[in-house]
Every structure is written in structure tokens, then in C-alpha cells.
Protein backbone atom coordinates (compact mmCIF):
# COMPACT_ATOMS: atom_id res chain seq x y z
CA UNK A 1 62.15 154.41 198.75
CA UNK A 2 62.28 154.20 195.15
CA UNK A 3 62.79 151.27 193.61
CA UNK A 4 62.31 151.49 189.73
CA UNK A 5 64.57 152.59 186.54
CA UNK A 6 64.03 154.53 184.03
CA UNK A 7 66.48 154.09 180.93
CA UNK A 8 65.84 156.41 177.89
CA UNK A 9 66.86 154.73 174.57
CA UNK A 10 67.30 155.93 171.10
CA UNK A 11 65.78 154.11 168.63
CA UNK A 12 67.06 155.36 165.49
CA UNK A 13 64.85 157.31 163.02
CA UNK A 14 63.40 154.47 161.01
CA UNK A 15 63.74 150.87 161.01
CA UNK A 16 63.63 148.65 164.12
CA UNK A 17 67.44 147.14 163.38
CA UNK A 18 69.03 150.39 163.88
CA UNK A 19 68.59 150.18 167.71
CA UNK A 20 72.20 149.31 169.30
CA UNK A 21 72.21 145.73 170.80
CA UNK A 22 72.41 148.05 174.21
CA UNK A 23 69.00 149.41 173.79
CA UNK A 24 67.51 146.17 172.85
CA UNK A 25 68.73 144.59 176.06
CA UNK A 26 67.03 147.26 178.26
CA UNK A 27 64.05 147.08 175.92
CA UNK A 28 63.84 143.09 177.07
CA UNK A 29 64.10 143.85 180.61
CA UNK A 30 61.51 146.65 180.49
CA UNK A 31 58.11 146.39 182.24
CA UNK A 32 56.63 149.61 180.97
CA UNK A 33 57.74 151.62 177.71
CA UNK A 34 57.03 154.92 177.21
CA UNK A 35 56.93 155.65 173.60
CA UNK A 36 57.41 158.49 171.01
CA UNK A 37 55.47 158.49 167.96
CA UNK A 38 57.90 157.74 165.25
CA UNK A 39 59.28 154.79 166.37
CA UNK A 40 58.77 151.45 165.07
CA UNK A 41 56.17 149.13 165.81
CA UNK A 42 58.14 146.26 165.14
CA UNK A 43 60.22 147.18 168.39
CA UNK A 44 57.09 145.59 170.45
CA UNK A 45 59.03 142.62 169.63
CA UNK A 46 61.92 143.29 171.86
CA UNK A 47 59.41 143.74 174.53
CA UNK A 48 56.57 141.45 174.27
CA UNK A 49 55.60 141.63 178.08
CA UNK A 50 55.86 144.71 178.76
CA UNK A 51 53.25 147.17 178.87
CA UNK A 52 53.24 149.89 176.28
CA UNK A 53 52.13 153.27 176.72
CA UNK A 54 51.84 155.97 173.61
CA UNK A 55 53.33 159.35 174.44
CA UNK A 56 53.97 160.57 171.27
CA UNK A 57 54.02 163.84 170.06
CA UNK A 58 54.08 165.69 166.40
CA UNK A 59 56.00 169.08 166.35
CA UNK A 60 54.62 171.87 168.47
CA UNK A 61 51.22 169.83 168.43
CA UNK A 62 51.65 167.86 171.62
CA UNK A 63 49.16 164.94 171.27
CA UNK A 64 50.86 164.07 174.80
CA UNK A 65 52.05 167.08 176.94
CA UNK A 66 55.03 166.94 178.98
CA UNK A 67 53.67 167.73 181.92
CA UNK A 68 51.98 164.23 180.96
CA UNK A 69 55.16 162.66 180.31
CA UNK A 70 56.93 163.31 183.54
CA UNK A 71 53.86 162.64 185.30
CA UNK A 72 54.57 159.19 183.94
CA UNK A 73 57.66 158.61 184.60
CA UNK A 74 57.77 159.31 187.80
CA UNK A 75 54.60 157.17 188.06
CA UNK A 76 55.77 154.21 186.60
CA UNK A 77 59.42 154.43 186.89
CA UNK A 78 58.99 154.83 190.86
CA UNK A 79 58.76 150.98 191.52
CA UNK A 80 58.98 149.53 188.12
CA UNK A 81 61.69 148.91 185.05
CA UNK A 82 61.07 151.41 182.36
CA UNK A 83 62.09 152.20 179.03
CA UNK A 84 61.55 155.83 177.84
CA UNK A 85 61.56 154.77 174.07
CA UNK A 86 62.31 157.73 171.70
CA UNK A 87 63.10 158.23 168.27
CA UNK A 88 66.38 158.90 166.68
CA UNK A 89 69.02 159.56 169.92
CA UNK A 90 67.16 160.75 173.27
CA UNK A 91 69.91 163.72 173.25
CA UNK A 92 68.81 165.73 170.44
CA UNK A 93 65.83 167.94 170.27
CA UNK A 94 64.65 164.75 171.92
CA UNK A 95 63.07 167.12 175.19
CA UNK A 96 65.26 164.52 177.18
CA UNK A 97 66.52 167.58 179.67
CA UNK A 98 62.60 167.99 181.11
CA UNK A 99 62.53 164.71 181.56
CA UNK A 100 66.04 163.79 183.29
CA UNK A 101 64.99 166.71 185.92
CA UNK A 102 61.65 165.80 186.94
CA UNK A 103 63.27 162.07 187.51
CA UNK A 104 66.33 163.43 189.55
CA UNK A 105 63.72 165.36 191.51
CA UNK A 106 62.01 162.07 192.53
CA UNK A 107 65.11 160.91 192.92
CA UNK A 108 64.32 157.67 190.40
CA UNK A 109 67.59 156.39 188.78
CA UNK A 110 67.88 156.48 185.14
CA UNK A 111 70.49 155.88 182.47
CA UNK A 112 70.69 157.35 178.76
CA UNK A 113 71.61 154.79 175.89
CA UNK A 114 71.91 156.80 172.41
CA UNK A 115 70.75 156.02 169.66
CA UNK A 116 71.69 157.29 166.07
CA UNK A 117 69.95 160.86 164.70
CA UNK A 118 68.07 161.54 161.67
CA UNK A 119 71.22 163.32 160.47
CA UNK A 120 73.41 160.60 160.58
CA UNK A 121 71.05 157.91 159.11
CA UNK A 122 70.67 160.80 156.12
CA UNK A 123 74.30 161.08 155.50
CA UNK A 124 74.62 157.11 155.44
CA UNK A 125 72.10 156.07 153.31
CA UNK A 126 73.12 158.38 150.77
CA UNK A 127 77.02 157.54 151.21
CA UNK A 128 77.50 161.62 152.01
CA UNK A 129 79.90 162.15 155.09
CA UNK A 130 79.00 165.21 157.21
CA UNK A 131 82.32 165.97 157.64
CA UNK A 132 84.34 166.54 154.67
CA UNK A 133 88.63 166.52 154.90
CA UNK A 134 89.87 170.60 154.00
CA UNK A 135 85.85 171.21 153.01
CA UNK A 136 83.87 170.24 155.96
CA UNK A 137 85.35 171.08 159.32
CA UNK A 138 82.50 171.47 161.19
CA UNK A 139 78.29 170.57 161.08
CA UNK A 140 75.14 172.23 163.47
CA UNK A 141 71.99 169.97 164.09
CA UNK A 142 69.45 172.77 164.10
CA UNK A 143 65.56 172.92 164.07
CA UNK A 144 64.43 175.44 161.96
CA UNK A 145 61.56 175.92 163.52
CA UNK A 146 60.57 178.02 166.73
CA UNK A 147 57.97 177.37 169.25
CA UNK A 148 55.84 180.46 168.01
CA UNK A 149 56.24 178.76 164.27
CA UNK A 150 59.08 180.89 162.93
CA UNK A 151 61.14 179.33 160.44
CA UNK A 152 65.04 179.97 161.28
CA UNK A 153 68.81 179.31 159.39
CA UNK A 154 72.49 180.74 159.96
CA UNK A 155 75.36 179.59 158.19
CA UNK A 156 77.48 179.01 161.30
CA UNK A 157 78.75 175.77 160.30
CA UNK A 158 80.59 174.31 157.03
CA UNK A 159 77.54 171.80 156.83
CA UNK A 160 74.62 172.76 158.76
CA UNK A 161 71.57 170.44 158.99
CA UNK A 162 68.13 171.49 159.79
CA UNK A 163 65.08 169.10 161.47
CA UNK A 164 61.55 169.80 160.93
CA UNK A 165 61.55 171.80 158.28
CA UNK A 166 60.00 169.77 155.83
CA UNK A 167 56.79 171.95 155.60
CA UNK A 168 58.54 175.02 154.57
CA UNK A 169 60.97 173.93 152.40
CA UNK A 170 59.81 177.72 150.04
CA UNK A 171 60.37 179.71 153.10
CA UNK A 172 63.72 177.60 154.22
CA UNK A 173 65.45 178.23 150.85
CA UNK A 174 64.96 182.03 151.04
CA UNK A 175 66.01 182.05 154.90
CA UNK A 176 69.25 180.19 153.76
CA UNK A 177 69.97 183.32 151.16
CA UNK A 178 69.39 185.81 153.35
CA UNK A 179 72.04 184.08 156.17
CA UNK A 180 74.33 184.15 153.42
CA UNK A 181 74.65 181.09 151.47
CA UNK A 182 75.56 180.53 147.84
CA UNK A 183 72.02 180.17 145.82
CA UNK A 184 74.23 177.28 143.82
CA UNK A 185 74.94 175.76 147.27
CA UNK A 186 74.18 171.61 147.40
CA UNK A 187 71.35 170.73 149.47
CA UNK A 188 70.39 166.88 149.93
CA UNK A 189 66.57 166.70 151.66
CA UNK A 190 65.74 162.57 153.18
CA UNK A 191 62.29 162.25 154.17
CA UNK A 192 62.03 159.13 156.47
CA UNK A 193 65.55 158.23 156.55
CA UNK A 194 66.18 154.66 157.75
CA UNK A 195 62.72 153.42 156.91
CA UNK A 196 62.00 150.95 153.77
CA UNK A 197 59.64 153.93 152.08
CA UNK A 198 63.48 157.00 152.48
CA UNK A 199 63.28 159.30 149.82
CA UNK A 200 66.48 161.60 149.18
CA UNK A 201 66.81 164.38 146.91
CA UNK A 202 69.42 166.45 145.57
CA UNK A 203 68.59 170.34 145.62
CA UNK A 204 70.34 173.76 145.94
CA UNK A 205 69.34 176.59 147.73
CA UNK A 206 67.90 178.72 145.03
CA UNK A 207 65.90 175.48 144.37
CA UNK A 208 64.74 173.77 147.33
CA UNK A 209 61.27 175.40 147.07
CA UNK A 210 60.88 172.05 144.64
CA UNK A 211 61.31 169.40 147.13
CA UNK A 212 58.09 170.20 148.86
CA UNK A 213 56.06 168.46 147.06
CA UNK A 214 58.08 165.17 146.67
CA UNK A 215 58.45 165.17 150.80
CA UNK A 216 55.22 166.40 151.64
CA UNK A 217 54.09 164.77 155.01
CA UNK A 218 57.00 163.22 155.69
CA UNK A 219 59.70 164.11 158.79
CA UNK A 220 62.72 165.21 156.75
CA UNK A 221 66.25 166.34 157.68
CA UNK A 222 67.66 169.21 155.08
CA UNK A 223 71.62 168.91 154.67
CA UNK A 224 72.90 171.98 153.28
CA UNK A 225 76.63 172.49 152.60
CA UNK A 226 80.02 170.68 152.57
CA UNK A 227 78.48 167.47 153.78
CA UNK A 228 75.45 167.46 151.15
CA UNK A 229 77.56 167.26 148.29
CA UNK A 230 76.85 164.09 146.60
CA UNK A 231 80.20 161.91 146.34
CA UNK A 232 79.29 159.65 143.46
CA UNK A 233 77.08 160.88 140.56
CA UNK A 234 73.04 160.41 140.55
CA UNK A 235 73.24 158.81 137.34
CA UNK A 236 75.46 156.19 138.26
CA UNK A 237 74.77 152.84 136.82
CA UNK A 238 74.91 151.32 140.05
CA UNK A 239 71.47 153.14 141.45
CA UNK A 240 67.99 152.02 140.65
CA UNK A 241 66.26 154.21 138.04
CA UNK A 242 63.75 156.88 140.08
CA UNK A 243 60.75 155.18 138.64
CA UNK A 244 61.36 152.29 141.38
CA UNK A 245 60.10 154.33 143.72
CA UNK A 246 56.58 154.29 142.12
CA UNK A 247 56.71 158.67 142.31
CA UNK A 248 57.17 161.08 139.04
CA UNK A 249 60.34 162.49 139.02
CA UNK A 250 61.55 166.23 138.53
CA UNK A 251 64.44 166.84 135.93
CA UNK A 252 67.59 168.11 136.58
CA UNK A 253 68.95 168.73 139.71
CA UNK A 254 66.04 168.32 141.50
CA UNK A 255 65.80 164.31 140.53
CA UNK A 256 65.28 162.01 143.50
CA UNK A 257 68.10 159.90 144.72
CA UNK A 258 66.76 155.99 145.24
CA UNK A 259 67.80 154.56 148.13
């Protein structure tokens, strides 16, 4: 008989305080965690006795296969209480299906807490709502990119924003066109969102192809539509001026947003 837990928790896409005060509490009463790679070290601190295990994966380049994963849950999660720690909310493109079926299979109980997505961190640390009133009726989380390494984009949303798609920003812009968007559209692109080092940047579709180099090696979420349309200017005299963020800024549309 099984007598273990397994609760998956978000833990936000950046800084260690956006975990809800739920998560934390499992995170104290865990004796394992199972942890992606982009989540924050600091965490540890919720959990100082527990024993943490790195199952983090990049993109399509599994550093930790699933097979792997499940392996351990079931492993661990058989006779022992453990957190399955992953970034952002478990729920989206999180893999958290895979891993809710090989537990029910072993019949191990487990329990989701969510956490808050990339998209939503984006859209509040740049003070742009995803949903706009008569403008924005509607938003798709998509990842632009396939398993085989295609880069994808519709327009089947009034704001549509796209994960992992940082590293094709170029091939993104002209995949937008061709599904139909407005080359003057707004785009807003926030590398890191949540963490101290967030970069946003205000784009359009004709000229996304220059945010590549400003988010280069960074996870970024890519807001385009209704919802990326910036609510209070760039130049406002309440923001920092974009040298504060130590990089050299493009002119124009293109200039960073600090955050």
C-alpha cells in the first residue's frame, strides 16, 4: 500500500516570492522535491530538510527525460511526501498530464497547486492587461515551437501569446504576417519576467526581428495583439531611463521598457 504524496506546485516564472502561501506550505512539509530548471534557488529555503533532486529540462533538449521523471515519482512519492516543483503553473506546457498518469497508475495520491504563468507575470510587470474591455475579448497561450523544431503562429485570438520563441524572434515575425496580422501590430517581448534581471520591449510585427539580440539566451514570452498595447507611454517620466539596465538601447519603437 502506498503511502506517499505527491503535490505538483507552480512556482512562478522568476522570483521565489511569487509562489502562493499554498505552495510554500507543501514545500515545508516536503521530504523530496523534484525540481525544474528555472526555478529559484532561493526556494531551498522553504525546504531546508528536504532532499532535492534536479530534473530539469531546457526545450526539446531533455537534460532529464520523462521517462526519468515518472520513474521518480513513483519512486519517491510511493512512501514519502513530495513536491514536484515546476516553474511558472504546473498546468501549462508544464508536461504535468505524463506525469499525473503514471502517478494514478501507481495509484500514489497527488494534488495540483498553481502557480502563476510567464504570461501573466509579463502582462503585470509591464501594467498591460491581457484582456482588454471592447478590444481584447479573448487570449491563446501557445508555444511556437514544435517537437521537430518548427516555428508556428495563428491569429485565433484578440491577444495571442507565444512561449519559447525567443530564438526565432526573425522567423516568428514573418510567421505572424503570413497568419494574417497587421505588420503595425504591437508586440511586447519579456525575457525573464518576474526575476530582478526582466527585460521588456516594445516591438511590432514587421519589427520583431530586432528584439533578438536584446533577449538572446533568455526564456521569453512574445505578447502580440490587444493585450500588448502599452497603456501608459515609454517615455513617461515615471520609468527609469533604459541606460539603468546597463544594455545599449535601440531607437524608436524598438526601445526597451525598464522594469
Amino acid at each position: 500500500m502506498n503511502t506517499g504524496r505527491v503535490v505538483f506546485v507552480g512556482a512562478g516564472p522568476g522570483a521565489a516570492d511569487l509562489i502562493t502561501v499554498r505552495g510554500a506550505r507543501a514545500l515545508a512539509a516536503a521530504e523530496v522535491v523534484l525540481f525544474d530548471a528555472l526555478t529559484d534557488p532561493a526556494l531551498r529555503d522553504l525546504a531546508p530538510n528536504a532532499k532535492w533532486i534536479d530534473v530539469g529540462k531546457r526545450g526539446f533538449c531533455d537534460s532529464t527525460a520523462q521517462t526519468a521523471i515518472n520513474a521518480k515519482l513513483v519512486k519517491y512519492g510511493s512512501s514519502q511526501q513530495v513536491v514536484r516543483l515546476k516553474g511558472g503553473d504546473p498546468s501549462v506546457f508544464g508536461r504535468l498530464e505524463e506525469e499525473l498518469l503514471a502517478l494514478h497508475e501507481a495509484k500514489i495520491a497527488c494534488e495540483v497547486v498553481p502557480g502563476v504563468t510567464a504570461a501573466i507575470a509579463a502582462a503585470a510587470l509591464t501594467q498591460r492587461p491581457l484582456t482588454r474591455r471592447g478590444t481584447g475579448r479573448s487570449v491563446s497561450l501557445t508555444t511556437a515551437m514544435t517537437r521537430e523544431g518548427d516555428l508556428q503562429a495563428a491569429r485565433s485570438a484578440d491577444t495571442e501569446v507565444f512561449y519559447m520563441a525567443g530564438r526565432q524572434l526573425p522567423v516568428l515575425s514573418r510567421k505572424l504576417l503570413e497568419a494574417g496580422w497587421a505588420a503595425e501590430t504591437p508586440i511586447c517581448v519579456v525575457s525573464r519576467a518576474g526575476c530582478a534581471d526582466q527585460i521588456a520591449s516594445d516591438h511590432m510585427v514587421a519589427s520583431l526581428a530586432a528584439a533578438a539580440l536584446l533577449h538572446r539566451g533568455r526564456p521569453a514570452v512574445v505578447t502580440v495583439g490587444a493585450g500588448a498595447k502599452a497603456l501608459i507611454p515609454v517615455h513617461s517620466a515615471a520609468q527609469k531611463p533604459a541606460k539603468s539596465l546597463g544594455l545599449d538601447m535601440p531607437h524608436g519603437s524598438n526601445r526597451a521598457i525598464p522594469v
